[in-house]
C-alpha atoms as a PDB file:
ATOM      1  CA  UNK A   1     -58.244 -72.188  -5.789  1.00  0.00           C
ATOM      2  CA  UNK A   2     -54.331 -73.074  -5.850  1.00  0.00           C
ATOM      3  CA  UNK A   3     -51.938 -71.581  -3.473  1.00  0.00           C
ATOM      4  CA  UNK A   4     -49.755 -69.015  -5.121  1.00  0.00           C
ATOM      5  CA  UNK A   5     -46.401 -69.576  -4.425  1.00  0.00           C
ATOM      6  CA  UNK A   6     -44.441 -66.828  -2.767  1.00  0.00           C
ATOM      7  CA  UNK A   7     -40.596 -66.361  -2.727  1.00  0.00           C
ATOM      8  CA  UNK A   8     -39.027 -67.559   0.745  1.00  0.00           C
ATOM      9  CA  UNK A   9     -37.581 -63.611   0.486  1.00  0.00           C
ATOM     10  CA  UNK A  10     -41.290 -62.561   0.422  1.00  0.00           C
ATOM     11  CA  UNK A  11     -42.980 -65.008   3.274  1.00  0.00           C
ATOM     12  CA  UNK A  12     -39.879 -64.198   5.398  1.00  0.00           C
ATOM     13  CA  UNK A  13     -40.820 -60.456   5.169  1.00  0.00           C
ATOM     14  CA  UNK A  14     -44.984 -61.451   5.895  1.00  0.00           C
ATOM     15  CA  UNK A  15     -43.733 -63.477   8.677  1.00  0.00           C
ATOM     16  CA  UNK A  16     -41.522 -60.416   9.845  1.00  0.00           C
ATOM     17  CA  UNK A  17     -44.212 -58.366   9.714  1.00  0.00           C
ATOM     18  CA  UNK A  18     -47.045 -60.625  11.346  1.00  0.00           C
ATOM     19  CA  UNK A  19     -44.787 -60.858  14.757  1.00  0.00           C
ATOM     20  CA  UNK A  20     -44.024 -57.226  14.311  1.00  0.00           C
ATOM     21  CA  UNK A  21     -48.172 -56.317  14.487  1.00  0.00           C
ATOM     22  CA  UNK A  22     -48.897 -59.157  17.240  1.00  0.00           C
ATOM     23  CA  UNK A  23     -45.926 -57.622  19.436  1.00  0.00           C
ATOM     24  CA  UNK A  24     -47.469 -53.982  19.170  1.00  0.00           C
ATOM     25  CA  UNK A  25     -51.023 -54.639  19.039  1.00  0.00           C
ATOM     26  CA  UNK A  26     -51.225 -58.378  20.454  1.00  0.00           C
ATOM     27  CA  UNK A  27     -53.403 -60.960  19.162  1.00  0.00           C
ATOM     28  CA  UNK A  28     -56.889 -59.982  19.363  1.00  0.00           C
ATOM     29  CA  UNK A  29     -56.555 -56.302  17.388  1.00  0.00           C
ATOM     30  CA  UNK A  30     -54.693 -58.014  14.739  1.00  0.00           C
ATOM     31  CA  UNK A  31     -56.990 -58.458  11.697  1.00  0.00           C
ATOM     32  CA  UNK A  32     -55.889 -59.697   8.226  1.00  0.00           C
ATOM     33  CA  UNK A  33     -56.762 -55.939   6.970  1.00  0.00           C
ATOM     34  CA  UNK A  34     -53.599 -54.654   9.259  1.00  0.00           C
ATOM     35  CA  UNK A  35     -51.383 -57.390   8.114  1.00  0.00           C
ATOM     36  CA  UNK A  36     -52.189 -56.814   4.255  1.00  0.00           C
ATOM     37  CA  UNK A  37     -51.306 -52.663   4.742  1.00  0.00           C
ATOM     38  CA  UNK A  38     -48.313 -53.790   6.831  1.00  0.00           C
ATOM     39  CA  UNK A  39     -47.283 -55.982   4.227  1.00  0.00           C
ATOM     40  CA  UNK A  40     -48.590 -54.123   0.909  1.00  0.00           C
ATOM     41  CA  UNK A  41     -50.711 -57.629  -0.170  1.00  0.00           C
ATOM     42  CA  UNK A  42     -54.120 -57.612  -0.666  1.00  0.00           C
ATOM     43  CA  UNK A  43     -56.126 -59.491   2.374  1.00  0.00           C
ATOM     44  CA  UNK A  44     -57.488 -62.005  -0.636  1.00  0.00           C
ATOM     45  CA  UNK A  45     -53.920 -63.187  -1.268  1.00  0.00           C
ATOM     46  CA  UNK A  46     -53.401 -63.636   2.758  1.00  0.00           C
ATOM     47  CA  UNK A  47     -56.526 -65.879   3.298  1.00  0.00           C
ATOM     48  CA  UNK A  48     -55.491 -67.676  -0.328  1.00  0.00           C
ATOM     49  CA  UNK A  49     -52.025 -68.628   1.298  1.00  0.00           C
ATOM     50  CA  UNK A  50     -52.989 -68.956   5.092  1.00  0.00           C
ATOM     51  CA  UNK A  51     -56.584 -69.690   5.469  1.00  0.00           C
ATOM     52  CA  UNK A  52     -57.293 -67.957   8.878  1.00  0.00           C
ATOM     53  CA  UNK A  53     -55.476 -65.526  11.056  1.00  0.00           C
ATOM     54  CA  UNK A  54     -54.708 -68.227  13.580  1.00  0.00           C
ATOM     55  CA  UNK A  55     -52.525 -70.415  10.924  1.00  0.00           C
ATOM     56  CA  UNK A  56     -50.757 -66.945   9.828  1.00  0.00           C
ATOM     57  CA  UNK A  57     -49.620 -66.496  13.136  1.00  0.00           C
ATOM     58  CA  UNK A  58     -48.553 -69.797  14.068  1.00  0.00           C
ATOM     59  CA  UNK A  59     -46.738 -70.454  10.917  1.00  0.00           C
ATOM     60  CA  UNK A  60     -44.892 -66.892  11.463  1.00  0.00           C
ATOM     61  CA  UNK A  61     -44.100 -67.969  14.965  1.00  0.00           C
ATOM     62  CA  UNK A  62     -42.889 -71.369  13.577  1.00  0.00           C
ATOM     63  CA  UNK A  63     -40.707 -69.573  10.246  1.00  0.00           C
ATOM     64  CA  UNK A  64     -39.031 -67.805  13.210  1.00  0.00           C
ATOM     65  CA  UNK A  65     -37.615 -70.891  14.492  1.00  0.00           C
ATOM     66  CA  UNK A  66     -34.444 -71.403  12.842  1.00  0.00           C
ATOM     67  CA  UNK A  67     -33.594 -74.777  14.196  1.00  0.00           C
ATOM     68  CA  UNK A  68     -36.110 -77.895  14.981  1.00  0.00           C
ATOM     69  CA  UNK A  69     -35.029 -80.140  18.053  1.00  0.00           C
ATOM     70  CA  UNK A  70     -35.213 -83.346  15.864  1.00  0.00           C
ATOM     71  CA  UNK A  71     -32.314 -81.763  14.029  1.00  0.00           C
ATOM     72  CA  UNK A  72     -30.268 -81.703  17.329  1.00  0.00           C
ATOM     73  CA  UNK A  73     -27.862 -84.808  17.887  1.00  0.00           C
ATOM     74  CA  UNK A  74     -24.944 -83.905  19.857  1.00  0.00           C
ATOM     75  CA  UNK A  75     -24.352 -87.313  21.122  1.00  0.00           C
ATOM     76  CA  UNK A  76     -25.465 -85.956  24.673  1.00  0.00           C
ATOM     77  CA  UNK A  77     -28.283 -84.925  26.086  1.00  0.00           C
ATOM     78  CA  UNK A  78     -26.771 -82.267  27.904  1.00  0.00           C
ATOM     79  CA  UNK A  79     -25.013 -81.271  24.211  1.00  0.00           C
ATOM     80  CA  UNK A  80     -28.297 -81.644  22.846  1.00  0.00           C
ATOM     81  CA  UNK A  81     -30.211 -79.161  24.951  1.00  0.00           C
ATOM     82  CA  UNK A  82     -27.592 -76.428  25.511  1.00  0.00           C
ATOM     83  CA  UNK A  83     -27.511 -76.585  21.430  1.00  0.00           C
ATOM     84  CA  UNK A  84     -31.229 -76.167  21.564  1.00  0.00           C
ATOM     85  CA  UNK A  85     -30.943 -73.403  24.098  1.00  0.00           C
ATOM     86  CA  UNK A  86     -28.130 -71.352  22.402  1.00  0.00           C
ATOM     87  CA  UNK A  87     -30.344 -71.274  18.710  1.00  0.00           C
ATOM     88  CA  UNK A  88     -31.593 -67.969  19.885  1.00  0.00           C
ATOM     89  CA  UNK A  89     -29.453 -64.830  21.304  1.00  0.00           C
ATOM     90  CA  UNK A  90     -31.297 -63.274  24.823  1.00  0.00           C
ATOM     91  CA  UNK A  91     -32.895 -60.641  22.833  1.00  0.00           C
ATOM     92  CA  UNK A  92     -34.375 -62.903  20.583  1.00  0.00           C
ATOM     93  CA  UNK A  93     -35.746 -65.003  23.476  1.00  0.00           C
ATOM     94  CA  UNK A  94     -37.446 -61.594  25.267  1.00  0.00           C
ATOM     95  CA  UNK A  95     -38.757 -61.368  22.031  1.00  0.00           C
ATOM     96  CA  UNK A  96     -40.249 -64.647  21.834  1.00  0.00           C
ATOM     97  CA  UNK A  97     -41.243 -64.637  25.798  1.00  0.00           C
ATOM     98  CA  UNK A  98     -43.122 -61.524  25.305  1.00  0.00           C
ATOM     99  CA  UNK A  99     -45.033 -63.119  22.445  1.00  0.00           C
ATOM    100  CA  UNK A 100     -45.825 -65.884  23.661  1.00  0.00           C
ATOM    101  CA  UNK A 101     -47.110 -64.315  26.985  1.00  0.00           C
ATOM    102  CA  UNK A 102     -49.210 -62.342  24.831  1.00  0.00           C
ATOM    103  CA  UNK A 103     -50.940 -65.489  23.410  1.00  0.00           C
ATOM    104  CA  UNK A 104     -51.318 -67.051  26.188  1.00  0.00           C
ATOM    105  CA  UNK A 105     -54.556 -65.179  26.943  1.00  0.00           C
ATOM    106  CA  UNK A 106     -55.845 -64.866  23.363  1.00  0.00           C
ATOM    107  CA  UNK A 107     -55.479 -68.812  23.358  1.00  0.00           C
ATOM    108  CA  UNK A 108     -58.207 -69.711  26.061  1.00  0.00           C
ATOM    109  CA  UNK A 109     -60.255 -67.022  23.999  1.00  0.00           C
ATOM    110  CA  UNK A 110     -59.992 -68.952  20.722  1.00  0.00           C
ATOM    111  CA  UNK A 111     -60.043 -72.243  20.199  1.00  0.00           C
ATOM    112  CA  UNK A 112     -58.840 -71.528  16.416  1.00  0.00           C
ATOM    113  CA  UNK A 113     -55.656 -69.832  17.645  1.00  0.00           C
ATOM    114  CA  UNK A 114     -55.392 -72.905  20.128  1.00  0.00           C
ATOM    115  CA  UNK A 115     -55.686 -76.031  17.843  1.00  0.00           C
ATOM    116  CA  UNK A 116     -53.095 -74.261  15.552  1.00  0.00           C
ATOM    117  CA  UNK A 117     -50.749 -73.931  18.318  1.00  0.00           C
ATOM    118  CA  UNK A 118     -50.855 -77.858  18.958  1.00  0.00           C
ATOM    119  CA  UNK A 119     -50.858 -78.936  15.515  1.00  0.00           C
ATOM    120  CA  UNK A 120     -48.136 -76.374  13.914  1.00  0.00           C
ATOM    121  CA  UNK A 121     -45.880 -75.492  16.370  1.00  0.00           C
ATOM    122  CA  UNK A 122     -46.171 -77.667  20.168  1.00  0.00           C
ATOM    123  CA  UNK A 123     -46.840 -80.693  18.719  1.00  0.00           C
ATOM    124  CA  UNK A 124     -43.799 -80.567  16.460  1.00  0.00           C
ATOM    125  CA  UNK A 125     -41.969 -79.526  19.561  1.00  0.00           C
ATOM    126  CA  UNK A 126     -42.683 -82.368  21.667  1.00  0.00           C
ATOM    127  CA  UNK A 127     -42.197 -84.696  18.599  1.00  0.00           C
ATOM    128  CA  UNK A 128     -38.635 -83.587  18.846  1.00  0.00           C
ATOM    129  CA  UNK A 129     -38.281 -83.240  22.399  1.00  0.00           C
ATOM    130  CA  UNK A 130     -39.265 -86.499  22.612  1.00  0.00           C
ATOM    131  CA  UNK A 131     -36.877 -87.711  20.127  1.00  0.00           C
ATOM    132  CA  UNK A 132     -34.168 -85.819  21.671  1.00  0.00           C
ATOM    133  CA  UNK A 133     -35.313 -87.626  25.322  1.00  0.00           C
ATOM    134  CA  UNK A 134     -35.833 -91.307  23.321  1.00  0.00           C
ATOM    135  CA  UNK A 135     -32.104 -91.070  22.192  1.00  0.00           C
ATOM    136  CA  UNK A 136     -30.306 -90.194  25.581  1.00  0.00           C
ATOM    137  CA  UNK A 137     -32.668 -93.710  27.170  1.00  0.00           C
ATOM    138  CA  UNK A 138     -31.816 -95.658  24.315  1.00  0.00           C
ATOM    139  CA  UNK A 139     -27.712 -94.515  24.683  1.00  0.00           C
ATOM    140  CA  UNK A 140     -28.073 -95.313  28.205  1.00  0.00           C
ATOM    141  CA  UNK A 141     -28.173 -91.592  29.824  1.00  0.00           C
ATOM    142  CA  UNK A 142     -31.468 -91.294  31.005  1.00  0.00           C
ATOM    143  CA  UNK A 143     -33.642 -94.947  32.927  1.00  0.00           C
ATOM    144  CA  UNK A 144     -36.401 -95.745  30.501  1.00  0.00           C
ATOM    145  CA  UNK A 145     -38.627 -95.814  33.739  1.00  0.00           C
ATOM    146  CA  UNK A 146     -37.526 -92.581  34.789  1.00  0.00           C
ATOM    147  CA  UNK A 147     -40.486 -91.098  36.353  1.00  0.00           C
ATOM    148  CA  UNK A 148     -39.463 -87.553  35.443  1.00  0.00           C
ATOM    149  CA  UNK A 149     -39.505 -87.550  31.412  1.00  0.00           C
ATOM    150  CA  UNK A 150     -42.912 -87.529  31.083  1.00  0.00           C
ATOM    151  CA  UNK A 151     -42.540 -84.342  32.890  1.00  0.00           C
ATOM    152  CA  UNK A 152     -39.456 -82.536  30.745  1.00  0.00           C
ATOM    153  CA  UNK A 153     -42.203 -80.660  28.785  1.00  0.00           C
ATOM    154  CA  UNK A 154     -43.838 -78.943  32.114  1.00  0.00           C
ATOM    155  CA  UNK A 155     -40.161 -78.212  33.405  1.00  0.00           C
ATOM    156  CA  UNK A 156     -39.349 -76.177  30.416  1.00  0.00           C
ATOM    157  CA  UNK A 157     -42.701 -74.346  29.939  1.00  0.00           C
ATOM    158  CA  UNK A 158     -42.443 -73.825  33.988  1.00  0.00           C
ATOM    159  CA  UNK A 159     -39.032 -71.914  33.204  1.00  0.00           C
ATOM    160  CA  UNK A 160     -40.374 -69.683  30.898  1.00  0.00           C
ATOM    161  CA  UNK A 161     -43.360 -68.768  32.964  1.00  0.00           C
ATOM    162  CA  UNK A 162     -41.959 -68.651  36.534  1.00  0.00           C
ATOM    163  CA  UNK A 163     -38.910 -66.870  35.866  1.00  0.00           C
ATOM    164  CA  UNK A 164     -41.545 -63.782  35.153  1.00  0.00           C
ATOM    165  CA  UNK A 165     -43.253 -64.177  37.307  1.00  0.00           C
ATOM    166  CA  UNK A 166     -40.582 -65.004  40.329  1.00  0.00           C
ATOM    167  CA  UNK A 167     -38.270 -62.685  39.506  1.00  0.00           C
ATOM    168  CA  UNK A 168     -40.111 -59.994  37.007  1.00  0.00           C
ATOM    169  CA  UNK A 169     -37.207 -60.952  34.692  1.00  0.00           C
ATOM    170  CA  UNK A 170     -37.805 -62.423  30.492  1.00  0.00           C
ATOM    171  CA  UNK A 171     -35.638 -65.853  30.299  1.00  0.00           C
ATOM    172  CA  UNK A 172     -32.476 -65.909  28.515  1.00  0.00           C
ATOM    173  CA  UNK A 173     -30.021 -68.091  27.684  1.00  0.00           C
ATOM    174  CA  UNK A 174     -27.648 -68.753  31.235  1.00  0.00           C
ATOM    175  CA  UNK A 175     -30.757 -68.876  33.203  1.00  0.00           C
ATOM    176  CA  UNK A 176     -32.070 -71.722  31.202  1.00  0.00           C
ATOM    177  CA  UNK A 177     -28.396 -73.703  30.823  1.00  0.00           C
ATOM    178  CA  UNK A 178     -28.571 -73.460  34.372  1.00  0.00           C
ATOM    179  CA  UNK A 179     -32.229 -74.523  35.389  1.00  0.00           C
ATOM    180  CA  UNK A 180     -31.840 -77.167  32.897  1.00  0.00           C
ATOM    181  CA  UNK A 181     -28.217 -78.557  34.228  1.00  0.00           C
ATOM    182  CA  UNK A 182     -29.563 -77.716  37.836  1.00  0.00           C
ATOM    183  CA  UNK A 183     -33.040 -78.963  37.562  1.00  0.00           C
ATOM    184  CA  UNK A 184     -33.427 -81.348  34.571  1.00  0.00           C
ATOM    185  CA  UNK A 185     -30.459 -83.168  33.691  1.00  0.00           C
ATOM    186  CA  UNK A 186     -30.637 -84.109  37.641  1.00  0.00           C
ATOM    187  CA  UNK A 187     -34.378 -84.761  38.197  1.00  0.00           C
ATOM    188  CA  UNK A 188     -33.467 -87.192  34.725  1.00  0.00           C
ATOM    189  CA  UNK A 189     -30.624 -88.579  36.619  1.00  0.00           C
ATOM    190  CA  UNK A 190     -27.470 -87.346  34.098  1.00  0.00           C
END
């Protein structure tokens, strides 16, 4: 059956409403049924565009993203990731902490939730963090041999998580300028 085709007005508003339900209930009490109330659409029309609760909820996390790192190019690497850092204000990034700690669990609990994760919204991230890493070797920045890029990825994920858990604070933006000009940029040698 073919995809009806919403308004960008209209799958903004699902989207809204999809974080909105995971943030009060969390992942495993949201059901398609609460979605389609939230949203006044029938749960037919939900499965028709999405397929499965897990690509709903990835895609909404994803739609919230307003910028993707491949479209960063400051001429710096530095540039490039306090641009990437300063996309979202600090109460957008509690926000997005506080979701994303709440998937964390329902991920090792389903595997469907999981493989959307990596195919809609970390792989695309990596893609462009790698870009973003690819252009400061090839301008001369960063050592291709570098033994810490292949580690960039675990350094910013390992922000997110320890600040929590270190300091029973959510991330926001000066805390991760600083870790990254205090702990990346140098481990990278810039």
């Amino acid at each position: 059956m073919a995809r009806t085709r919403l308004t960008p007005e209209r799958e903004s508003e699902l989207y809204a409403a999809v974080l909105d339900l995971l943030r009060e209930v969390g992942y495993d009490a949201l059901t398609m049924d609460a979605v389609a109330a939230r949203t006044r659409s029938s749960k037919a029309t939900l499965y028709r565009q999405w397929g499965s609760k897990p690509e709903l909820v990835v895609k909404a996390l994803r739609h919230n993203k307003p910028v993707s790192l491949e479209e960063i190019d400051t001429g710096s690497l530095r540039g490039d990731f306090h641009a990437a850092l300063s996309r979202n204000d600090d109460c957008q990034m509690e926000k997005d902490s506080a979701l994303m700690r709440g998937l964390s669990h329902a991920v090792h609990e389903n595997p469907d939730l999981y493989e959307a994760l990596r195919d809609l919204l970390i792989e695309p991230e990596m893609t462009g963090l790698g870009l973003l890493l690819r252009r400061a070797v090839d301008r001369g920045e960063v050592r291709p041999d570098n033994p810490a890029l292949k580690y960039v990825p675990h350094m910013l994920i390992g922000a997110f998580a320890a600040r929590q858990l270190v300091e029973d604070r959510s991330v926001d933006q000066a805390f991760l300028l600083d870790y990254v000009d205090s702990v990346i940029l140098p481990a990278l040698g810039v």
